[in-house]
N, C-alpha and C. Protein backbone atom coordinates (compact mmCIF):
# COMPACT_ATOMS: atom_id res chain seq x y z
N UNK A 1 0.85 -1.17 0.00
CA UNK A 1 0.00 0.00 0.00
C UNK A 1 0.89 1.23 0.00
N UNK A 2 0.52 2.42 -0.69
CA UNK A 2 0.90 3.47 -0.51
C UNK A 2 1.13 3.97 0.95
N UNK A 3 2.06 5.02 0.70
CA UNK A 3 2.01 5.66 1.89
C UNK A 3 0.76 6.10 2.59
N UNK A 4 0.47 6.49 3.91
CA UNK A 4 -0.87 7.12 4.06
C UNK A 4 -2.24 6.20 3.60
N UNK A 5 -2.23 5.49 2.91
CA UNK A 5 -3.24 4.70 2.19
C UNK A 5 -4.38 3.78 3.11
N UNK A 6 -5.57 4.15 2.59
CA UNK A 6 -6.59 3.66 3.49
C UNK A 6 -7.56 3.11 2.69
N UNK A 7 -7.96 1.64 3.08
CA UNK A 7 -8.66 1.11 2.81
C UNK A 7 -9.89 0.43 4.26
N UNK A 8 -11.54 1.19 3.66
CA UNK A 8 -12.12 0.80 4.31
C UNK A 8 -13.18 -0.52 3.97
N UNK A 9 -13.78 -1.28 4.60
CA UNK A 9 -15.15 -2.24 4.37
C UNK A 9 -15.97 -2.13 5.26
N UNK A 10 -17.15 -1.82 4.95
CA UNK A 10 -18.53 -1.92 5.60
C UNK A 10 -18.50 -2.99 6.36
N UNK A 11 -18.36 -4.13 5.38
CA UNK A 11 -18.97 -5.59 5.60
C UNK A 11 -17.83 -6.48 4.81
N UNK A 12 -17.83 -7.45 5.14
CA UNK A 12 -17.14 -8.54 4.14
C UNK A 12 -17.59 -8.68 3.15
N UNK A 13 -17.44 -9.47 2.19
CA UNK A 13 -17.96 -9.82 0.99
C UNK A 13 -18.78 -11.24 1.40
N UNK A 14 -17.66 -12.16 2.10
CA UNK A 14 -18.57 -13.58 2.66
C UNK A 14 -18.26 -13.65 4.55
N UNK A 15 -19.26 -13.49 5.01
CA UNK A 15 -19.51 -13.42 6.12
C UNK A 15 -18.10 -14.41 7.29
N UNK A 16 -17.52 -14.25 8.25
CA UNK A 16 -16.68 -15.38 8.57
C UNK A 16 -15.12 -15.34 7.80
N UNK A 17 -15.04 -14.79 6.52
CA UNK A 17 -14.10 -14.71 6.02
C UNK A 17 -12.65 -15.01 6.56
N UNK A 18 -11.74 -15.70 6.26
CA UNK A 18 -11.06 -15.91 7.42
C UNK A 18 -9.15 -15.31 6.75
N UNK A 19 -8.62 -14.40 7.10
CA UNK A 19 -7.59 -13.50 6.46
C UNK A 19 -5.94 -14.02 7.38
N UNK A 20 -5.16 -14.47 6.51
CA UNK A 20 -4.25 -14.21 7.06
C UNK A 20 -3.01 -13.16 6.21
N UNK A 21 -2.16 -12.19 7.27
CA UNK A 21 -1.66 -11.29 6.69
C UNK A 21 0.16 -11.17 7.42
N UNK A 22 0.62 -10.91 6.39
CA UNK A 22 2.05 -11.08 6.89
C UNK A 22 2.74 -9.93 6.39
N UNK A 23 3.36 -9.06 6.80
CA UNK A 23 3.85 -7.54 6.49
C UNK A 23 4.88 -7.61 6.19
N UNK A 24 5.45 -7.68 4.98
CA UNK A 24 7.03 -7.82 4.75
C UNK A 24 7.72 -6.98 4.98
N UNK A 25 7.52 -5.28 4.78
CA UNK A 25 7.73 -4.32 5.04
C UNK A 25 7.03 -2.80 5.65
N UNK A 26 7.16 -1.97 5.89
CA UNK A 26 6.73 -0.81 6.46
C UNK A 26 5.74 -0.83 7.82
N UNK A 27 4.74 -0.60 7.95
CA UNK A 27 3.81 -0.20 9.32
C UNK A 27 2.59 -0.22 8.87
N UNK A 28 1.48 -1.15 9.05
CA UNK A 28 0.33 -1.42 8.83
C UNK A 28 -0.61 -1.82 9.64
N UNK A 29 -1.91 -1.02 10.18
CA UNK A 29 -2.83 -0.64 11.11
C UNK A 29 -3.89 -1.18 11.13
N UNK A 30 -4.21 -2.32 11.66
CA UNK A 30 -5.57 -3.17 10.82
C UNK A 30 -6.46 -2.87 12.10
N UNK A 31 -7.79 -2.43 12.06
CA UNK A 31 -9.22 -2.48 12.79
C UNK A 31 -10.72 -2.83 12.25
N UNK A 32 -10.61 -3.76 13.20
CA UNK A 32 -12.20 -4.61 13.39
C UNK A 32 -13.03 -4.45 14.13
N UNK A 33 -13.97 -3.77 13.26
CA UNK A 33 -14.81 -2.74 14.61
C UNK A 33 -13.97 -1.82 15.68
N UNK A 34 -14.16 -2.12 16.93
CA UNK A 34 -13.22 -1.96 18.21
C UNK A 34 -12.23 -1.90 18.33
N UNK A 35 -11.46 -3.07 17.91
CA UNK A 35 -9.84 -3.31 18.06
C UNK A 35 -8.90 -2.78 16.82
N UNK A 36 -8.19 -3.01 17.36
CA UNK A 36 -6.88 -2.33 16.23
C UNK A 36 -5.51 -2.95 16.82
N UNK A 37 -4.85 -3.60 15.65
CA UNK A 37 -3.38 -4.53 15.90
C UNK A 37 -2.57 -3.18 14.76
N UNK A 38 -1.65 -3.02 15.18
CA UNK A 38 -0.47 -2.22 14.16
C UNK A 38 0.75 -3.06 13.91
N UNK A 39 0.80 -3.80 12.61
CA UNK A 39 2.04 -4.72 12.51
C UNK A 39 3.47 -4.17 12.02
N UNK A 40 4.26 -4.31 12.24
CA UNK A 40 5.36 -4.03 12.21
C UNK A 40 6.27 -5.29 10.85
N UNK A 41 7.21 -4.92 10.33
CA UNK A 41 7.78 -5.56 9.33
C UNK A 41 8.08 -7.19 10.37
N UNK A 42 7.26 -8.39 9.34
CA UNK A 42 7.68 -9.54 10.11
C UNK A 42 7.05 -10.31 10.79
N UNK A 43 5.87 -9.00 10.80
CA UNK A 43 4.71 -9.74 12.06
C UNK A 43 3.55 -10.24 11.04
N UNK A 44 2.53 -11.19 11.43
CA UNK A 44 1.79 -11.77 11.35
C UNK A 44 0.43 -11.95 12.11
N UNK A 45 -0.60 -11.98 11.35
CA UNK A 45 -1.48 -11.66 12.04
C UNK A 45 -2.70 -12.60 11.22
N UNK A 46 -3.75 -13.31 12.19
CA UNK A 46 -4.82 -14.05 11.60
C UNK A 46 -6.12 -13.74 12.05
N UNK A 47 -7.41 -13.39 11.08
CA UNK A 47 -8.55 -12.96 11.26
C UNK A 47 -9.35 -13.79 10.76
N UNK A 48 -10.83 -13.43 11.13
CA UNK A 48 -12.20 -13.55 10.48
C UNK A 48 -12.83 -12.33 10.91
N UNK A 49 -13.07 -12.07 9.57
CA UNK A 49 -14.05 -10.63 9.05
C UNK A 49 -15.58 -10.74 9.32
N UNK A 50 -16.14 -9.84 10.28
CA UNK A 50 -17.73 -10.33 10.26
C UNK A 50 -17.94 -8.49 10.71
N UNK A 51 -17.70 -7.74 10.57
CA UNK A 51 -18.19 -6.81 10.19
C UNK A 51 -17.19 -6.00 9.75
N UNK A 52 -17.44 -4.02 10.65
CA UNK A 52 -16.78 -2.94 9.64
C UNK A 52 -14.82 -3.05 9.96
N UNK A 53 -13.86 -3.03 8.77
CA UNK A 53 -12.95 -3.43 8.98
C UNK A 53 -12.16 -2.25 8.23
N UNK A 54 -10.76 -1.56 8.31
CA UNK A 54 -9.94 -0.78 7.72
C UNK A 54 -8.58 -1.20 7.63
N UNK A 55 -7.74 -0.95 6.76
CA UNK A 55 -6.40 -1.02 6.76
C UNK A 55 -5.76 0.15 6.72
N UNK A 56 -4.77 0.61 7.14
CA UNK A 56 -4.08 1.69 6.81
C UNK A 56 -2.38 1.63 7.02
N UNK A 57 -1.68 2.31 6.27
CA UNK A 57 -0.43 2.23 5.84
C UNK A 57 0.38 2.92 6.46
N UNK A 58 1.32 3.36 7.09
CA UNK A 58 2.17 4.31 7.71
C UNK A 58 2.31 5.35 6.86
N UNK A 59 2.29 6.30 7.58
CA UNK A 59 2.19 7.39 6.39
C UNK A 59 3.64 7.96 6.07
N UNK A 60 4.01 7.65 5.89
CA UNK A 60 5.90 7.65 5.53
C UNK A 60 6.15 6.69 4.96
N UNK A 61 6.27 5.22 5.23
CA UNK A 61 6.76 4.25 4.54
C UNK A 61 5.51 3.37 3.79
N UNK A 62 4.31 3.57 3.79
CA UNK A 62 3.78 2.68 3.24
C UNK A 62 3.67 1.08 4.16
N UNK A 63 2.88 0.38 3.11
CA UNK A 63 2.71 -1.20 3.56
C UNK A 63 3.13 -2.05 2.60
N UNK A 64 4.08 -3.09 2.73
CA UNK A 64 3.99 -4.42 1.33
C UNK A 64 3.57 -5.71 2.35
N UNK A 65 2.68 -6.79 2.08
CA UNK A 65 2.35 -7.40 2.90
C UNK A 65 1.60 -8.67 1.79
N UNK A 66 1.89 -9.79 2.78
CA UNK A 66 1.15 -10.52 1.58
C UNK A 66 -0.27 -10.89 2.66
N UNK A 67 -1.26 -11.34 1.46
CA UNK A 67 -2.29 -11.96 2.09
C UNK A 67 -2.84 -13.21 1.91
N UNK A 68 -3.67 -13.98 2.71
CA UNK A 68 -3.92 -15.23 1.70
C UNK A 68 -5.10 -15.30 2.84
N UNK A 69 -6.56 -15.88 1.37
CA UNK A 69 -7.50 -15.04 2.12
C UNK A 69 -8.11 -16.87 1.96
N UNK A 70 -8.79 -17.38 3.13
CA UNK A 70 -9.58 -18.75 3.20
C UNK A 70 -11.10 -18.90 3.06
N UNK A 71 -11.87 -18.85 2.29
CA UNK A 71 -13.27 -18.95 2.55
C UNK A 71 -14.03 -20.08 4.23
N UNK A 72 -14.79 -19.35 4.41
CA UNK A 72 -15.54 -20.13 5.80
C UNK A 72 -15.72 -21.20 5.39
C-alpha cells in the first residue's frame, strides 16, 4: 500500500471470512470494529471478518504485505 493509504469495508464480501496477513515491510494498522493490531515488518497476524474493517499504511513508509485469504 501506498504511503498514508486507506482502505475501508462496511462488511465482508462472505460473512466469517477468514484472512491471514504477513507484512514484509513498512507499518500497517488493521481495525475490526473496536480493536486495532499495528504490525510491524515480520509480524503476522490471523482474522475472520464479520463486520466494519480498515487497513491503513504508515504514512511515511507505506505497507507491502502478503495476504492469503480462506473462505468459511
Amino acid at each position: 500500500m501506498r504511503p498514508g493509504a486507506r482502505i475501508d469495508y462496511d462488511a465482508p464480501l462472505v460473512q466469517g471470512l477468514e484472512q491471514h496477513i504477513w507484512l514484509q515491510s513498512g507499518e500497517l494498522t488493521i481495525t475490526m470494529e473496536t480493536q486495532s493490531w499495528t504490525l510491524q515488518a515480520g509480524d503476522c497476524l490471523r482474522f475472520h471478518l464479520s463486520g466494519r474493517s480498515s487497513f491503513q499504511a504508515h504514512a511515511e513508509g507505506g505497507a507491502r504485505y502478503i495476504l492469503v485469504v480462506c473462505k468459511p
